[in-house]
C-alpha atoms as a PDB file:
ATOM      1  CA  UNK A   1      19.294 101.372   8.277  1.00  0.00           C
ATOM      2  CA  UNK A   2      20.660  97.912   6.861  1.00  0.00           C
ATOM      3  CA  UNK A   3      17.962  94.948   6.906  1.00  0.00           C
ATOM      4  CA  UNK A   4      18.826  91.848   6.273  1.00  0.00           C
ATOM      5  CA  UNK A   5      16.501  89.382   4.014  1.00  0.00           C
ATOM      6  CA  UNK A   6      16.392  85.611   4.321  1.00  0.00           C
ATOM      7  CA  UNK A   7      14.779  83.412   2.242  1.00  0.00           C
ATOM      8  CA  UNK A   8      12.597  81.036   3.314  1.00  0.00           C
ATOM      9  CA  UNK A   9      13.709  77.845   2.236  1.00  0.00           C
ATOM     10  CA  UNK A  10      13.737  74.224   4.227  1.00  0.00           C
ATOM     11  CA  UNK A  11      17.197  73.909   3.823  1.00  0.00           C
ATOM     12  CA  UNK A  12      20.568  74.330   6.123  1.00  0.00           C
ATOM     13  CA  UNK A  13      21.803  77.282   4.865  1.00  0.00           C
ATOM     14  CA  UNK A  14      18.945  79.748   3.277  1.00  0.00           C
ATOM     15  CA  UNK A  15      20.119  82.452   1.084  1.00  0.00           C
ATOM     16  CA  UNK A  16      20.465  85.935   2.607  1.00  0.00           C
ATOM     17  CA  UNK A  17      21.096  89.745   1.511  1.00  0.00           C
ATOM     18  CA  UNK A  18      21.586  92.719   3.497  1.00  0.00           C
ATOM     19  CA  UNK A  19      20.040  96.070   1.870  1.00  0.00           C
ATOM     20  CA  UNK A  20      19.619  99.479   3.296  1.00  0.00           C
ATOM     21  CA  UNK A  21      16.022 100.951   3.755  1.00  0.00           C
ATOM     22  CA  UNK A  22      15.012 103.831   2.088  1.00  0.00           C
ATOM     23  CA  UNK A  23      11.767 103.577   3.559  1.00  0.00           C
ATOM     24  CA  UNK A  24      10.223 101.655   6.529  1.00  0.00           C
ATOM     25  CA  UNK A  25       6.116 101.328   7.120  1.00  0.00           C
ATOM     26  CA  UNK A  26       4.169  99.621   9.134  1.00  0.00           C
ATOM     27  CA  UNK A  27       2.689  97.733   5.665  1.00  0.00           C
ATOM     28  CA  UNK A  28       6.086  97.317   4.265  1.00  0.00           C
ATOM     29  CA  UNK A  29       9.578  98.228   3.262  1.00  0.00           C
ATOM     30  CA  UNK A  30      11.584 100.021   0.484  1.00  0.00           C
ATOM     31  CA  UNK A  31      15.075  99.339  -0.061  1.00  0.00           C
ATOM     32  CA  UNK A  32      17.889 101.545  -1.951  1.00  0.00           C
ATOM     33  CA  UNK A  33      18.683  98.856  -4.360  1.00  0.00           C
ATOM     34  CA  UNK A  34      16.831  96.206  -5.919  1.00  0.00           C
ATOM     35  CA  UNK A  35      16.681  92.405  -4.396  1.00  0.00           C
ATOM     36  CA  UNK A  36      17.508  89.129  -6.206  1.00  0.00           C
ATOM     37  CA  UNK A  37      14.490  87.153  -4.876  1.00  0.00           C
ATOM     38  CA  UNK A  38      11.496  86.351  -6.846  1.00  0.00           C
ATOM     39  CA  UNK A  39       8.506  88.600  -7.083  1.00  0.00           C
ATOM     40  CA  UNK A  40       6.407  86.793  -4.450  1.00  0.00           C
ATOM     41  CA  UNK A  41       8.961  84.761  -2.238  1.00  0.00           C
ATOM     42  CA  UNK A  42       8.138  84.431   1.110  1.00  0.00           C
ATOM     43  CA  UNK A  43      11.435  86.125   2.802  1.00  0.00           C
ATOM     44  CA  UNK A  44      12.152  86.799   6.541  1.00  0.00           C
ATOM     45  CA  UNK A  45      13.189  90.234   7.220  1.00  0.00           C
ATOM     46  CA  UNK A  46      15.708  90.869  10.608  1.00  0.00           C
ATOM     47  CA  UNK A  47      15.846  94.773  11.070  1.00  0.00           C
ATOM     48  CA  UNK A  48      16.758  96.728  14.374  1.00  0.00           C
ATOM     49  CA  UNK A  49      15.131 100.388  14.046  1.00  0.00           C
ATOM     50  CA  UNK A  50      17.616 102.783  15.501  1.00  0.00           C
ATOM     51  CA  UNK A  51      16.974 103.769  18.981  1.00  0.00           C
ATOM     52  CA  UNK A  52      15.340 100.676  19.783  1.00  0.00           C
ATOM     53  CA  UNK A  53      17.693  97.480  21.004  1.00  0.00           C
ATOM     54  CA  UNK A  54      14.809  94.611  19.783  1.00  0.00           C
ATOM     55  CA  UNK A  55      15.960  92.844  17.097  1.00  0.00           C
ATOM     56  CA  UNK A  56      12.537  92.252  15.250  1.00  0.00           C
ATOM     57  CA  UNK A  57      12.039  89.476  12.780  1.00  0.00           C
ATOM     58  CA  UNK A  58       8.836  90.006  10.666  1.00  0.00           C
ATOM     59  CA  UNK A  59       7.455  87.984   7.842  1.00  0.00           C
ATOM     60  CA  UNK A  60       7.282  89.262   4.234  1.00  0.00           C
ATOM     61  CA  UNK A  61       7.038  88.835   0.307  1.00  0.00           C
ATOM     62  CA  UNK A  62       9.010  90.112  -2.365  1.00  0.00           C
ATOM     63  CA  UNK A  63       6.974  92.772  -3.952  1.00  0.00           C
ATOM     64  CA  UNK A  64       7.024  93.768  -7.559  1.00  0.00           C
ATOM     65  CA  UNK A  65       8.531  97.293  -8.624  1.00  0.00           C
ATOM     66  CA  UNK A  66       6.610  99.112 -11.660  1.00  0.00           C
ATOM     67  CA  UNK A  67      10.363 100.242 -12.989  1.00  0.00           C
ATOM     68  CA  UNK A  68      12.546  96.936 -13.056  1.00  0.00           C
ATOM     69  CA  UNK A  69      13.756  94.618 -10.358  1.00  0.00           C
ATOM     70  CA  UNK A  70      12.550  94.470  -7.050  1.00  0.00           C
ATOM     71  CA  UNK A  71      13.056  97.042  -4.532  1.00  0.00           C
ATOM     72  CA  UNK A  72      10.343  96.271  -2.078  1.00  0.00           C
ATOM     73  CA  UNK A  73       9.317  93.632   0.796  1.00  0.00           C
ATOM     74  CA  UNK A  74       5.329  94.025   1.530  1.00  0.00           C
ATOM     75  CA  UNK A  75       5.489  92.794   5.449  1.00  0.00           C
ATOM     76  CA  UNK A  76       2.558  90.010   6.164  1.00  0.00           C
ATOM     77  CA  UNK A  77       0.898  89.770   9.526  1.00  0.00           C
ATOM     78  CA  UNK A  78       2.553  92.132  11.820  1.00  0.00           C
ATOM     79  CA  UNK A  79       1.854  91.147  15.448  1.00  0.00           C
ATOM     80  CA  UNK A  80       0.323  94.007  17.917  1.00  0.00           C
ATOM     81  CA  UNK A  81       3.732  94.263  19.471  1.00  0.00           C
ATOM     82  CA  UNK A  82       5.678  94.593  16.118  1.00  0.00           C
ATOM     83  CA  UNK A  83       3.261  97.112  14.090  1.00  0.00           C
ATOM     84  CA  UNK A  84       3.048  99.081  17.777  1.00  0.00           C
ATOM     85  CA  UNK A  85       6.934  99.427  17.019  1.00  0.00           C
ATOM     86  CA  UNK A  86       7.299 100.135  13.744  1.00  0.00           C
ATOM     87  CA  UNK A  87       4.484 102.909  13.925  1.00  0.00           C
ATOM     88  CA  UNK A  88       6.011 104.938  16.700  1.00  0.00           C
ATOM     89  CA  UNK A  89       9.007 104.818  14.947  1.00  0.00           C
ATOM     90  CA  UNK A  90       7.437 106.408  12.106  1.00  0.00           C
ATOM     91  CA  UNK A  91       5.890 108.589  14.104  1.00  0.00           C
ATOM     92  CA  UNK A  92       8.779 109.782  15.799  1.00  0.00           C
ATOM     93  CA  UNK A  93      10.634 109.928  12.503  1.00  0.00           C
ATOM     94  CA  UNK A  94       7.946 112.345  11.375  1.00  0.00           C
ATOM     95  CA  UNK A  95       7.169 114.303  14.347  1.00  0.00           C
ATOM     96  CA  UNK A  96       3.597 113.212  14.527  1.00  0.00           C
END
């Protein structure tokens, strides 16, 4: 599915990149090709999982990739309502 990435930035128009997932947790996400954010930058993540109409917007940070640039967003302080999503989705996804 496609994600898009904002950063956050106090500024009119923050920069933004759309990736697809290759991978999406409850603790965080993994993207198909590497991110041009900092290791650490605060980022807000938009994603609709398919099947679901809720756009959910979910804090994160760059996180750091052991084999070159970025390619994953650790996601920080999922609400009840938001992990309750995202791990029923998994579920599904997995037949649990």
């Amino acid at each position: 599915m496609t994600v898009e990435i904002r950063e956050v930035a106090a500024r009119p128009d923050p920069v933004r990149r759309f990736r697809l997932t290759r991978a999406v947790g409850r603790d965080g996400i993994d993207l198909e090709q590497p991110i041009d954010f900092g290791v650490g930058q605060p980022v807000l993540v938009r994603l609709r999982l398919p099947g679901h109409e809720r756009l959910l917007e979910l804090a994160g940070t760059v996180a750091a990739s052991d084999d070159g640039p970025p390619r994953s967003l650790d996601l920080d302080d999922l609400g009840a309502e938001e992990r309750g999503v995202i791990v029923a989705y998994v579920e599904e996804r997995l037949g649990l």
